[in-house]
C-alpha atoms as a PDB file:
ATOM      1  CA  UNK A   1     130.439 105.858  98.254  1.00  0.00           C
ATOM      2  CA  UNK A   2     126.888 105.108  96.844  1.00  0.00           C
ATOM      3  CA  UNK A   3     125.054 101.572  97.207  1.00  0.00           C
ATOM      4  CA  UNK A   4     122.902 100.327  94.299  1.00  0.00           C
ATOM      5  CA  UNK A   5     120.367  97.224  94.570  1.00  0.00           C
ATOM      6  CA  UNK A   6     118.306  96.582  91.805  1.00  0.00           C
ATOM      7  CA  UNK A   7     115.573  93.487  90.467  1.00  0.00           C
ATOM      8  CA  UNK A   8     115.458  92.090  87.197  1.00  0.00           C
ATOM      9  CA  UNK A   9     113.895  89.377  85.519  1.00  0.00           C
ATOM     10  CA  UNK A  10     115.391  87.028  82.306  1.00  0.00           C
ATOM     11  CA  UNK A  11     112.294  87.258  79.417  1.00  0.00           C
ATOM     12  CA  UNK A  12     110.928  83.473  78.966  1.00  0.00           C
ATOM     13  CA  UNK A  13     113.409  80.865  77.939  1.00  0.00           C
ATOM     14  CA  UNK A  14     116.603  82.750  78.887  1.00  0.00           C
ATOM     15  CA  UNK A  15     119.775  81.686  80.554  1.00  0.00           C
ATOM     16  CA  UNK A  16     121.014  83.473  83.264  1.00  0.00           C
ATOM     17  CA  UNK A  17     124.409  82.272  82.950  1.00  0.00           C
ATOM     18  CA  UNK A  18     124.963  81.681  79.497  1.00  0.00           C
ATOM     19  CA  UNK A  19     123.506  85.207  78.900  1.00  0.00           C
ATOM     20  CA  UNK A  20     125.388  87.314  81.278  1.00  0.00           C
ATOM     21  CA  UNK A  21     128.768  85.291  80.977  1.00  0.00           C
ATOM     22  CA  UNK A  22     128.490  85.936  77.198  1.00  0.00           C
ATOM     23  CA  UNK A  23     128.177  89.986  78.068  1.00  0.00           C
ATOM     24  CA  UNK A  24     130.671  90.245  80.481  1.00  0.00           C
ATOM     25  CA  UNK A  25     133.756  91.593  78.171  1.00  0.00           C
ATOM     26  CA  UNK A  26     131.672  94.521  77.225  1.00  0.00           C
ATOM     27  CA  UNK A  27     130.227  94.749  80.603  1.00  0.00           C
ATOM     28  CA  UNK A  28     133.556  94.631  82.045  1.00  0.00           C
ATOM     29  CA  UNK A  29     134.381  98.490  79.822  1.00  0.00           C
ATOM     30  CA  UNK A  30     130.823  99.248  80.876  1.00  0.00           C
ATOM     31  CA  UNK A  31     131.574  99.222  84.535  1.00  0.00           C
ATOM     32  CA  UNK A  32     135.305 100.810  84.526  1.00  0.00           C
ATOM     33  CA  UNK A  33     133.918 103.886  82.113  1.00  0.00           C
ATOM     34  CA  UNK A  34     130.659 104.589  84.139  1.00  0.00           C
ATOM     35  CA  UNK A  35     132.532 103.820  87.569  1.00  0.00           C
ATOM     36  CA  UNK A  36     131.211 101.036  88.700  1.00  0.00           C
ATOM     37  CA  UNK A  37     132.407  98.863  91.681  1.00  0.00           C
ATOM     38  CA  UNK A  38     131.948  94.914  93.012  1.00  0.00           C
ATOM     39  CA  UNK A  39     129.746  94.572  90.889  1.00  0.00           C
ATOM     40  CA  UNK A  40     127.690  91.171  91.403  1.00  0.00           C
ATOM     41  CA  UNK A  41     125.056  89.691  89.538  1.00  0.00           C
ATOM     42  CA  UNK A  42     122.753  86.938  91.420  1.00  0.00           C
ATOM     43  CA  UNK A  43     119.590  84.868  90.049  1.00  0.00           C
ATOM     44  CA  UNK A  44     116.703  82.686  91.287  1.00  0.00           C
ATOM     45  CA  UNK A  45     115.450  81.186  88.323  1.00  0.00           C
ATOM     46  CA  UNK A  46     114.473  84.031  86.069  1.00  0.00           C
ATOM     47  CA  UNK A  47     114.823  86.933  88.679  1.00  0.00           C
ATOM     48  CA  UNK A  48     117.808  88.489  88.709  1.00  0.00           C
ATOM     49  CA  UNK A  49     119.409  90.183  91.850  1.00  0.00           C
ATOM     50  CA  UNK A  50     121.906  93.303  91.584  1.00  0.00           C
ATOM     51  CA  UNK A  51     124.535  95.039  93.604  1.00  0.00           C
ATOM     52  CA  UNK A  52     127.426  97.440  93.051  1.00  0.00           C
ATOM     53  CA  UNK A  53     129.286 100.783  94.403  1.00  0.00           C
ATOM     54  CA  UNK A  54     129.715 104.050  92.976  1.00  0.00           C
ATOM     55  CA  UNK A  55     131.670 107.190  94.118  1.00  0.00           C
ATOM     56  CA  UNK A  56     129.475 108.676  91.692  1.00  0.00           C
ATOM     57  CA  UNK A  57     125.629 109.451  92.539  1.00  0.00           C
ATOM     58  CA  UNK A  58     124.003 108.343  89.656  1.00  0.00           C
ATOM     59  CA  UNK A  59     124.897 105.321  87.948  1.00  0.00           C
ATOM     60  CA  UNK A  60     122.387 103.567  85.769  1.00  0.00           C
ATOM     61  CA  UNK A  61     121.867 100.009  85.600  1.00  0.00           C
ATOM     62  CA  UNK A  62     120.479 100.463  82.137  1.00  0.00           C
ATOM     63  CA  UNK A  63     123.583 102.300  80.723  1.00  0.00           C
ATOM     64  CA  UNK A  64     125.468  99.496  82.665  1.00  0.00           C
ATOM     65  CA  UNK A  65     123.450  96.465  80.919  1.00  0.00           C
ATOM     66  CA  UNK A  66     122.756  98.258  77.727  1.00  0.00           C
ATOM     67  CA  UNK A  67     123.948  95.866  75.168  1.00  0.00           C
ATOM     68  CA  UNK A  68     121.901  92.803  76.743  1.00  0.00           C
ATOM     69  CA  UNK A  69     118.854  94.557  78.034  1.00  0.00           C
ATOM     70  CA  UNK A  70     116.665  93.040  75.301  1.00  0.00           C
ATOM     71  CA  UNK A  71     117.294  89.802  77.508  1.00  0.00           C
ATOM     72  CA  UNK A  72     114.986  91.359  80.265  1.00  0.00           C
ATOM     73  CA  UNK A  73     111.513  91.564  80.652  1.00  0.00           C
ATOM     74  CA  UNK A  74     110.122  95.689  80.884  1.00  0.00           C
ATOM     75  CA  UNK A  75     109.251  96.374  84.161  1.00  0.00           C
ATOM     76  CA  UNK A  76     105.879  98.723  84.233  1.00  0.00           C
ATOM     77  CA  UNK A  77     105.126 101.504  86.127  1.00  0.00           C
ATOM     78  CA  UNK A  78     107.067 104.138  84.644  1.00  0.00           C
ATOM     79  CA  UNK A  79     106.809 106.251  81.984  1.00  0.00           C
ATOM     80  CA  UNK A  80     109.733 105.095  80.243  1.00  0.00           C
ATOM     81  CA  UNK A  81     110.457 101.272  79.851  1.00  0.00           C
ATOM     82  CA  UNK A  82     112.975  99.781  82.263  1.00  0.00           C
ATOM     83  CA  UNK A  83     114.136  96.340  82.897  1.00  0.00           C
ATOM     84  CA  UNK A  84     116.110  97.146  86.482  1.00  0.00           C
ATOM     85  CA  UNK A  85     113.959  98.409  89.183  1.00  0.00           C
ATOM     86  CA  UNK A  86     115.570 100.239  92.739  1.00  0.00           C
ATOM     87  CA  UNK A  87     115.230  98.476  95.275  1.00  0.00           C
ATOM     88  CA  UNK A  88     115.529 100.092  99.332  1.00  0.00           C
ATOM     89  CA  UNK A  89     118.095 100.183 101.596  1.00  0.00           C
ATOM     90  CA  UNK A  90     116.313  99.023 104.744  1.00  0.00           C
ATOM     91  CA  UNK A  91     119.415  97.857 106.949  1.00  0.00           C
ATOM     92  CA  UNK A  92     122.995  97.799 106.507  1.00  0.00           C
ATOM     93  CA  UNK A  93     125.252  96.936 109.289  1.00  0.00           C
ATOM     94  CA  UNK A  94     128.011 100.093 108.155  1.00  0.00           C
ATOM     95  CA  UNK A  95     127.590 102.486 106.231  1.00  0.00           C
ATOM     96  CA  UNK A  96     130.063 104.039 103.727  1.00  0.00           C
ATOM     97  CA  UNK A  97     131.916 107.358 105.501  1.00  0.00           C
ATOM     98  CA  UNK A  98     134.689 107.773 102.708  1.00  0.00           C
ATOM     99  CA  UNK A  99     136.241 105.710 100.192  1.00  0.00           C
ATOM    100  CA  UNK A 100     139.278 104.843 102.287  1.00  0.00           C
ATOM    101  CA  UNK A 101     137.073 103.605 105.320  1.00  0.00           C
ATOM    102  CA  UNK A 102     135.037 101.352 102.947  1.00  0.00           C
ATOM    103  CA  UNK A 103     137.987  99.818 100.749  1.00  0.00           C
ATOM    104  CA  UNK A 104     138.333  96.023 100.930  1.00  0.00           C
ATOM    105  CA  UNK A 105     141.312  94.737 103.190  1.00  0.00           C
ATOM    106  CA  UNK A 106     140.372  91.082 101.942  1.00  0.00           C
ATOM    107  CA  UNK A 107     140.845  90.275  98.561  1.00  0.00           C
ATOM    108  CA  UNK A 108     139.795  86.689  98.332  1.00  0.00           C
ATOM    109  CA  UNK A 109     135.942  87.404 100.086  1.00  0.00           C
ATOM    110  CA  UNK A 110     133.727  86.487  97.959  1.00  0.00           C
ATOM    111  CA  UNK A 111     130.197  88.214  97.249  1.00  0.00           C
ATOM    112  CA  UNK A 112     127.326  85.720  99.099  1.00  0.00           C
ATOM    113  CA  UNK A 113     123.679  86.618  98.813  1.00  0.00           C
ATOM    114  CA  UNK A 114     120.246  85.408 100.098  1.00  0.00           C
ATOM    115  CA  UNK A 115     116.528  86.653  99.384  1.00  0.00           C
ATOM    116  CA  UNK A 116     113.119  85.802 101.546  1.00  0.00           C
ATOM    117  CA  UNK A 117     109.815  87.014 101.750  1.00  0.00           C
ATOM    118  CA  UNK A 118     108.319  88.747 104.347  1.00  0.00           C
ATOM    119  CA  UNK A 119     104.663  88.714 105.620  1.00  0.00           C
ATOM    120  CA  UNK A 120     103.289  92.049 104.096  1.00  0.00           C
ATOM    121  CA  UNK A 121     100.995  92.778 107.315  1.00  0.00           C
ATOM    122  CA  UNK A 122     104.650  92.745 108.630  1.00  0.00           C
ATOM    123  CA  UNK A 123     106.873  94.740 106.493  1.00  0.00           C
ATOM    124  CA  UNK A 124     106.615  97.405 108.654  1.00  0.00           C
ATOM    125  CA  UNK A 125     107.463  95.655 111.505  1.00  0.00           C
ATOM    126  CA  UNK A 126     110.662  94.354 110.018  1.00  0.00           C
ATOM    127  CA  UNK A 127     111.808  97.940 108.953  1.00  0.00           C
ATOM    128  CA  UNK A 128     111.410  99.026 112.635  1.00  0.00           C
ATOM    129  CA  UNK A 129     113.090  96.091 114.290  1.00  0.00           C
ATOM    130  CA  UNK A 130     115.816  96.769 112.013  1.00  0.00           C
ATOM    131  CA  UNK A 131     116.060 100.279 111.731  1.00  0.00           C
ATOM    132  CA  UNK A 132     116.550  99.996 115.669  1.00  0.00           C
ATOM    133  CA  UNK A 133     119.068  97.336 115.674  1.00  0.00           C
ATOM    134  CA  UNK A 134     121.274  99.467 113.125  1.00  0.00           C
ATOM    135  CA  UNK A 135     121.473 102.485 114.924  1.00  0.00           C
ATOM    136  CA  UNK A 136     121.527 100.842 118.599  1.00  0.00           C
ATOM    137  CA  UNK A 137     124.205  98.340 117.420  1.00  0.00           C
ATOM    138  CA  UNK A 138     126.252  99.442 114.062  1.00  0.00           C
ATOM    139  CA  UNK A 139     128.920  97.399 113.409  1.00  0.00           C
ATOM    140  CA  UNK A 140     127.417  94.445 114.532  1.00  0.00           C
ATOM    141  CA  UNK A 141     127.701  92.469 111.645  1.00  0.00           C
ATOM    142  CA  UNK A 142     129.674  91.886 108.009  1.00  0.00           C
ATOM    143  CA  UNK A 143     130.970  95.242 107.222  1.00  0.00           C
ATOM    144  CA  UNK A 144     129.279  95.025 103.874  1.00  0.00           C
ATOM    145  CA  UNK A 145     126.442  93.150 104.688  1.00  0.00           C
ATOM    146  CA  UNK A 146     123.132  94.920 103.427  1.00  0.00           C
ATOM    147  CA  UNK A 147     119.543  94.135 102.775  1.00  0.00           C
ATOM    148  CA  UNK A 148     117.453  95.574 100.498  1.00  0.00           C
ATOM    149  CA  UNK A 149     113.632  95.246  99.916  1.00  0.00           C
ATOM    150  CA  UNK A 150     111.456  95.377  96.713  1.00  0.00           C
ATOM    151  CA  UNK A 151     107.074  94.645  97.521  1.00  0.00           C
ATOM    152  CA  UNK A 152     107.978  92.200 100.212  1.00  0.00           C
ATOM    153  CA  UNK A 153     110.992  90.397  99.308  1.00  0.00           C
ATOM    154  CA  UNK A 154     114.443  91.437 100.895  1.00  0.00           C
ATOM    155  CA  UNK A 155     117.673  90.940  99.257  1.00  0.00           C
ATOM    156  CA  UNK A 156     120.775  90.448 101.898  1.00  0.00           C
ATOM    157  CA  UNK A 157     123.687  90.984 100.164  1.00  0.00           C
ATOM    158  CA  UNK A 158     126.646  90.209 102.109  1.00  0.00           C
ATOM    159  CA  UNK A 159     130.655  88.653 101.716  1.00  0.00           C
ATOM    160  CA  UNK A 160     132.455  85.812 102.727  1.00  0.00           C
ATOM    161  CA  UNK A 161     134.429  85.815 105.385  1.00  0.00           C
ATOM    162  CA  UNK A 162     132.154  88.483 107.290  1.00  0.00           C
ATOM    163  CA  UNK A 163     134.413  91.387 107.614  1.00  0.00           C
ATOM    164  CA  UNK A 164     134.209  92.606 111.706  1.00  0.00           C
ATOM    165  CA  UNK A 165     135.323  96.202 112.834  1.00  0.00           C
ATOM    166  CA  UNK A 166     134.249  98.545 114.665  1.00  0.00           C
ATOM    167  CA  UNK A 167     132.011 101.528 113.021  1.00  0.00           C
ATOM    168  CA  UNK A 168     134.232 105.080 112.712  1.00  0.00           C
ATOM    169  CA  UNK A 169     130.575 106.440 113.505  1.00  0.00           C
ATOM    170  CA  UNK A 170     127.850 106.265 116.658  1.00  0.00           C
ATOM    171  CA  UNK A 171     124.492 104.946 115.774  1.00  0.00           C
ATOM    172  CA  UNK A 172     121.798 107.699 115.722  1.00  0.00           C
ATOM    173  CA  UNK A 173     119.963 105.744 118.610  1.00  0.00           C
ATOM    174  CA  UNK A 174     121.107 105.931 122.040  1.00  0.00           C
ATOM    175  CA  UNK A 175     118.550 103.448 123.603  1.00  0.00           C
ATOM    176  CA  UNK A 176     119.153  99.131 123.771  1.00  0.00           C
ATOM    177  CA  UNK A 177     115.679  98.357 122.719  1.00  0.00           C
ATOM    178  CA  UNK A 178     117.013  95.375 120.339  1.00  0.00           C
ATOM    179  CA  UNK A 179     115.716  92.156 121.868  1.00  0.00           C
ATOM    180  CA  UNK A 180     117.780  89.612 123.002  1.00  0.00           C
ATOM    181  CA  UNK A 181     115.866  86.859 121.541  1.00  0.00           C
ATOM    182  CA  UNK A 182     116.632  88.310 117.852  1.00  0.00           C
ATOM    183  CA  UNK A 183     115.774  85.369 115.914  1.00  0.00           C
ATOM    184  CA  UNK A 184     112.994  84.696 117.954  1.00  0.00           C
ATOM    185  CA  UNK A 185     111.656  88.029 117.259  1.00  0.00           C
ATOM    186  CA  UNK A 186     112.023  87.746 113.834  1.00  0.00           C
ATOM    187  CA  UNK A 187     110.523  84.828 112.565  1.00  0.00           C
ATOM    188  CA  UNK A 188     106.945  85.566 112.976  1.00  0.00           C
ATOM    189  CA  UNK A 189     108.128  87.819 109.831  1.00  0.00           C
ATOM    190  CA  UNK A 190     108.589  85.743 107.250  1.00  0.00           C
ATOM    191  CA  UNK A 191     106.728  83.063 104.459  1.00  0.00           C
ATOM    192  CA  UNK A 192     108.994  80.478 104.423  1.00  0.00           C
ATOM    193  CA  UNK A 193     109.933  78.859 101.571  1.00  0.00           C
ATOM    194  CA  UNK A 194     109.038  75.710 100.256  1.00  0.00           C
ATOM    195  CA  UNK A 195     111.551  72.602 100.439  1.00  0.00           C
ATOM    196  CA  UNK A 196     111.645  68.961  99.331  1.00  0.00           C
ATOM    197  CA  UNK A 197     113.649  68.202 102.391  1.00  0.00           C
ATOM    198  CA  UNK A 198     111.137  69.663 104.362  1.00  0.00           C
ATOM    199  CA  UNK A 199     113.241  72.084 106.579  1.00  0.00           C
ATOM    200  CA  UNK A 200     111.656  74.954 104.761  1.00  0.00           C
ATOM    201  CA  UNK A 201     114.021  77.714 105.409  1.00  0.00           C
ATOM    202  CA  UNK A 202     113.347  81.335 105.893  1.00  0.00           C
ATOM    203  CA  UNK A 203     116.734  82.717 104.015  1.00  0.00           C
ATOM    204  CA  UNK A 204     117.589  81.084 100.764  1.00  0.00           C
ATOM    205  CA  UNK A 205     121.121  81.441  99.214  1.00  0.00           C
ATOM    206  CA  UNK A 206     121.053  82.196  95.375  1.00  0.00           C
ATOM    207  CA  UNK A 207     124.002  81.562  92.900  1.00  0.00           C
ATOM    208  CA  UNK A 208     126.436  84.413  91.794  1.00  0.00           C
ATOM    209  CA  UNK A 209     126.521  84.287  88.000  1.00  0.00           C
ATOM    210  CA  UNK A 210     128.571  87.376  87.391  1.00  0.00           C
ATOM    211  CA  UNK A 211     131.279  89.412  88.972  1.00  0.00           C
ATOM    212  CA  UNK A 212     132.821  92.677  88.025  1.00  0.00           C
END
């Protein structure tokens, strides 16, 4: 089982959720031909937010979002134009071992998802804390709970209720490095973000607008 993340962003003008929940149906054939699974479609404004599964290797967001791409802004620094851009893996609390092991027992979770920026001096710092903590301590955490990173801004995809089991796999680490004081550790990582109320919070939820 394959993990995709990918960033978008709406051109100018654009709604989100008018514009997505009017491409669905065809989305919907899009997703069942190409083999596409829980699927889910998140925005921040204009910046769009994607996850899915694939037993197959290769599937394309653009083949996926074909009939609405014109929507999207090009993203540069290919050759080609595209509108989706990959975004890395850079912690997952499980990872997929077969398609049995990774089907949902919990029908009614629902897909829940959060983005914040990191400190770029500190990216790297992140990725180590968390590479650590993965392989020390898999299974620590929602079974499909993920975060993914594009420049410096993560995307933690994740479902409610957390789903809690134990790993059919040992972490490649065999060390217990991870400090105690986790969030501690951690926040010297992060911009905040900027709030009216004033509590301005590291992780910000964002709204699901699609589901497939």
């Amino acid at each position: 089982m394959y993990r995709y993340h990918f960033r978008a962003q709406c051109r100018e003008n654009m709604d989100p959720m008018q514009l997505f929940h009017e491409a669905l149906p065809i989305l919907q054939i899009q997703t069942r031909e190409l083999g596409a699974h829980q699927l889910s479609l998140f925005h921040f404004g204009t910046q769009l937010f994607l996850y899915y599964e694939s037993p197959v290797q290769s599937v394309d967001p653009h083949e996926l979002f074909a009939h609405c791409e014109d929507a999207l802004e090009i993203w540069p620094g290919t050759s080609s134009a595209r509108r989706w851009v990959p975004m890395i893996d850079i912690f997952h609390y499980h990872k997929p071992v077969s398609e049995k092991q990774w089907l949902r027992q919990n029908a009614s979770a629902r897909p829940y998802a959060r983005i914040a920026h990191l400190k770029p001096d500190q990216v790297a710092s992140y990725v180590f804390y968390h590479y650590q903590y993965q392989e020390e301590k898999p299974g620590d955490g929602d079974k499909y709970g993920i975060i993914a990173l594009h420049e410096n801004l993560m995307f933690f995809y994740s479902e409610d209720p957390a789903t809690i089991e134990k790993p059919s796999y040992s972490g490649k680490l065999s060390t217990s490095h991870t400090p105690s004081d986790w969030a501690g550790t951690m926040e010297p990582h992060f911009i905040p973000w900027d709030s009216s109320d004033g509590n301005s919070p590291i992780w910000l939820e964002i709204p699901l607008v699609i589901r497939v």
